[in-house]
C-alpha atoms as a PDB file:
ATOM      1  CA  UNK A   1       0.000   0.000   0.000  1.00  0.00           C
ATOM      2  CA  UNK A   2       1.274   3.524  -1.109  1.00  0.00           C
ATOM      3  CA  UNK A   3       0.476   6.721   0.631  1.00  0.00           C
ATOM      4  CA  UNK A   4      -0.063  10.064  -0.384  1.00  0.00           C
ATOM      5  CA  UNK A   5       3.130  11.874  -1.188  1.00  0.00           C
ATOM      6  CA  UNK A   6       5.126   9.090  -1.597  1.00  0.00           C
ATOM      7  CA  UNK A   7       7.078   8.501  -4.980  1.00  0.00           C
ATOM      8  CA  UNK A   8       5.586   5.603  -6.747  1.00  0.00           C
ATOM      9  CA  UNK A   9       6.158   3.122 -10.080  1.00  0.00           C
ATOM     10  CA  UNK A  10       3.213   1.417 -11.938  1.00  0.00           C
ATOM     11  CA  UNK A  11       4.860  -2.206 -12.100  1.00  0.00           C
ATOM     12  CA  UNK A  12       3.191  -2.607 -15.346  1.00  0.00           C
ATOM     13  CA  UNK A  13       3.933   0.304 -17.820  1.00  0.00           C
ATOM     14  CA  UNK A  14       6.793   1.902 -15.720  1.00  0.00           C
ATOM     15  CA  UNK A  15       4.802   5.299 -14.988  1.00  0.00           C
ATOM     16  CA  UNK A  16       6.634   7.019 -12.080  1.00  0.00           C
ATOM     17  CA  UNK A  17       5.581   9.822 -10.185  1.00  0.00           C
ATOM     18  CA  UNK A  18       4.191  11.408  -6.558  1.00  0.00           C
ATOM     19  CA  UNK A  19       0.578   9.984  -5.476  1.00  0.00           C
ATOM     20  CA  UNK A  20      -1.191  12.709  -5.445  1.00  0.00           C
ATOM     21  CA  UNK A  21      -4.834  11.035  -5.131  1.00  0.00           C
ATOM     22  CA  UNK A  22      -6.621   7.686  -3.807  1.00  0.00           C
ATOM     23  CA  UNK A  23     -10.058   6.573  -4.129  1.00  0.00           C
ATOM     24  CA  UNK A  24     -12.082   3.885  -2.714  1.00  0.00           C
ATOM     25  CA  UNK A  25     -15.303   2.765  -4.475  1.00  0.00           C
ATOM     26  CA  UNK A  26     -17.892   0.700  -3.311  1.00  0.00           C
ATOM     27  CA  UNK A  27     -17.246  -2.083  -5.021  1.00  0.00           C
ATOM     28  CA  UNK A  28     -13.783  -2.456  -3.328  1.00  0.00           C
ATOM     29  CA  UNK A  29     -11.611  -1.145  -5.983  1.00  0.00           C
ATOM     30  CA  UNK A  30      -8.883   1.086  -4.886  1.00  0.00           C
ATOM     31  CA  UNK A  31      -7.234   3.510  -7.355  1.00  0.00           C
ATOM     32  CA  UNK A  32      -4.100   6.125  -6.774  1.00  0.00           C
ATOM     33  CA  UNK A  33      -3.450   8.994  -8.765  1.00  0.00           C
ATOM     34  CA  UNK A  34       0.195   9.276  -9.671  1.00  0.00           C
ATOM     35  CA  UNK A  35       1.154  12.561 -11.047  1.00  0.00           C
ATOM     36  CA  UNK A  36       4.795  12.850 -13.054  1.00  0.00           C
ATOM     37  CA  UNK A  37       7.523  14.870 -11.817  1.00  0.00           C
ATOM     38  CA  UNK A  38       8.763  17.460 -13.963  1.00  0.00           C
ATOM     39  CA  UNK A  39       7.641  18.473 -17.349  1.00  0.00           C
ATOM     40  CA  UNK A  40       7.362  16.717 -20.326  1.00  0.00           C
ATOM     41  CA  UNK A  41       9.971  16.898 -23.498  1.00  0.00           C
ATOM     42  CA  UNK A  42       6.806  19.687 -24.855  1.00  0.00           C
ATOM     43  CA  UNK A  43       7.744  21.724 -21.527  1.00  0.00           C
ATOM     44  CA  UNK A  44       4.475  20.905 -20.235  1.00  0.00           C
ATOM     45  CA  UNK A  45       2.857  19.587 -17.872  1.00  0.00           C
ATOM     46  CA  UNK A  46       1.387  16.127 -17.764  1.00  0.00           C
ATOM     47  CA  UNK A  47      -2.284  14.676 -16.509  1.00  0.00           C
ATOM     48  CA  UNK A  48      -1.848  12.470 -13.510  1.00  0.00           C
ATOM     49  CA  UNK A  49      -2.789   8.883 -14.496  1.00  0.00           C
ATOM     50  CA  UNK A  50      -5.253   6.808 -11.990  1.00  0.00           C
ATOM     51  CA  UNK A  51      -4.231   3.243 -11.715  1.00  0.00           C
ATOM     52  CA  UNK A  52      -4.989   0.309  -9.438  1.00  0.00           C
ATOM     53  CA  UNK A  53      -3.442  -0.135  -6.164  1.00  0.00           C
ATOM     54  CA  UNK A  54      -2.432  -3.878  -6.794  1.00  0.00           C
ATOM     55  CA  UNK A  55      -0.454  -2.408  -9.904  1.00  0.00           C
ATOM     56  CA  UNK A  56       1.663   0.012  -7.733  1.00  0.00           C
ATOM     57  CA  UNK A  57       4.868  -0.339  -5.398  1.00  0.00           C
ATOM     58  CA  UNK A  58       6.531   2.266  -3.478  1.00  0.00           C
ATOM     59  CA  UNK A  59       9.927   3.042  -5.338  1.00  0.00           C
ATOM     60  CA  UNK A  60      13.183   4.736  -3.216  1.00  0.00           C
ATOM     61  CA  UNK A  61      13.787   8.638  -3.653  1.00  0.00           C
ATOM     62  CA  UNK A  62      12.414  11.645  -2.492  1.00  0.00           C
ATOM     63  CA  UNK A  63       8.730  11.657  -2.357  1.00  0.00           C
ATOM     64  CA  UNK A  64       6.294  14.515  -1.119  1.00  0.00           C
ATOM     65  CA  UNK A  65       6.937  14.879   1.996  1.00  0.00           C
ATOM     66  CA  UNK A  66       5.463  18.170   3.216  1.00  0.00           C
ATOM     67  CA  UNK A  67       1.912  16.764   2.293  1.00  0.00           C
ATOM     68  CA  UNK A  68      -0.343  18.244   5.498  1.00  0.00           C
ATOM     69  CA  UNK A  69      -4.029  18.723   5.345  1.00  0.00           C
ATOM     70  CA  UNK A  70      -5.278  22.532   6.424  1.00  0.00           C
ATOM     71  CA  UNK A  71      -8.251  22.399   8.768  1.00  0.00           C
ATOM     72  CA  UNK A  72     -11.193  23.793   7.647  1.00  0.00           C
ATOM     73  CA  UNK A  73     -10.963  26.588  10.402  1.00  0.00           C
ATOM     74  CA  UNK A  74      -7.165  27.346   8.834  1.00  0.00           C
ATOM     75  CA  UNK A  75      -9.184  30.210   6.614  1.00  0.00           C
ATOM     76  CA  UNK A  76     -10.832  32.729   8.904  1.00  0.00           C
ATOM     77  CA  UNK A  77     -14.390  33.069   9.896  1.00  0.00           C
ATOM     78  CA  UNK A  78     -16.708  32.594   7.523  1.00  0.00           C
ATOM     79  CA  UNK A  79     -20.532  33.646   7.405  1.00  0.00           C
ATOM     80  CA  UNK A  80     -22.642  30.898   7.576  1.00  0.00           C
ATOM     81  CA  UNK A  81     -24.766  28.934   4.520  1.00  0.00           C
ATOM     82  CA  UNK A  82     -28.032  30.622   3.854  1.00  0.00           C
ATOM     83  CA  UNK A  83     -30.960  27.822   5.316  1.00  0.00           C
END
């Protein structure tokens, strides 16, 4: 199992790249986004790719590792919804 931030390598296409995203459906499928590093030979930026969990191992090298979630209070106060 990967986690978010962590440099990862599809074992069956070679795809490397930072998981940036994970999703668990219903049916008990569990996908990761992995998202390239750096730009492609264009000087653009590439799509992250979605691919199954079973298909992905943790490779060595420097991942993400400042990921941190902001609270929802991080912002200010905010008015509330109109009921």
């Amino acid at each position: 199992m990967v986690k978010l931030g962590q440099r990862a390598k599809d074992s069956i296409s070679g795809f490397e790249g930072i998981v940036t995203g994970r999703t668990d459906y219903l049916n008990g499928c569990v996908k990761v986004l992995i998202e390239q590093i750096g730009l492609t030979k264009d000087g653009k930026v590439d799509d992250g790719v979605w691919f199954d969990e079973q298909r992905v191992v943790a490779t060595k090298g420097k991942g993400f590792e400042a990921t941190k979630r902001v609270s929802a209070t991080a912002g200010g106060p905010m008015p509330l919804p109109p009921r």
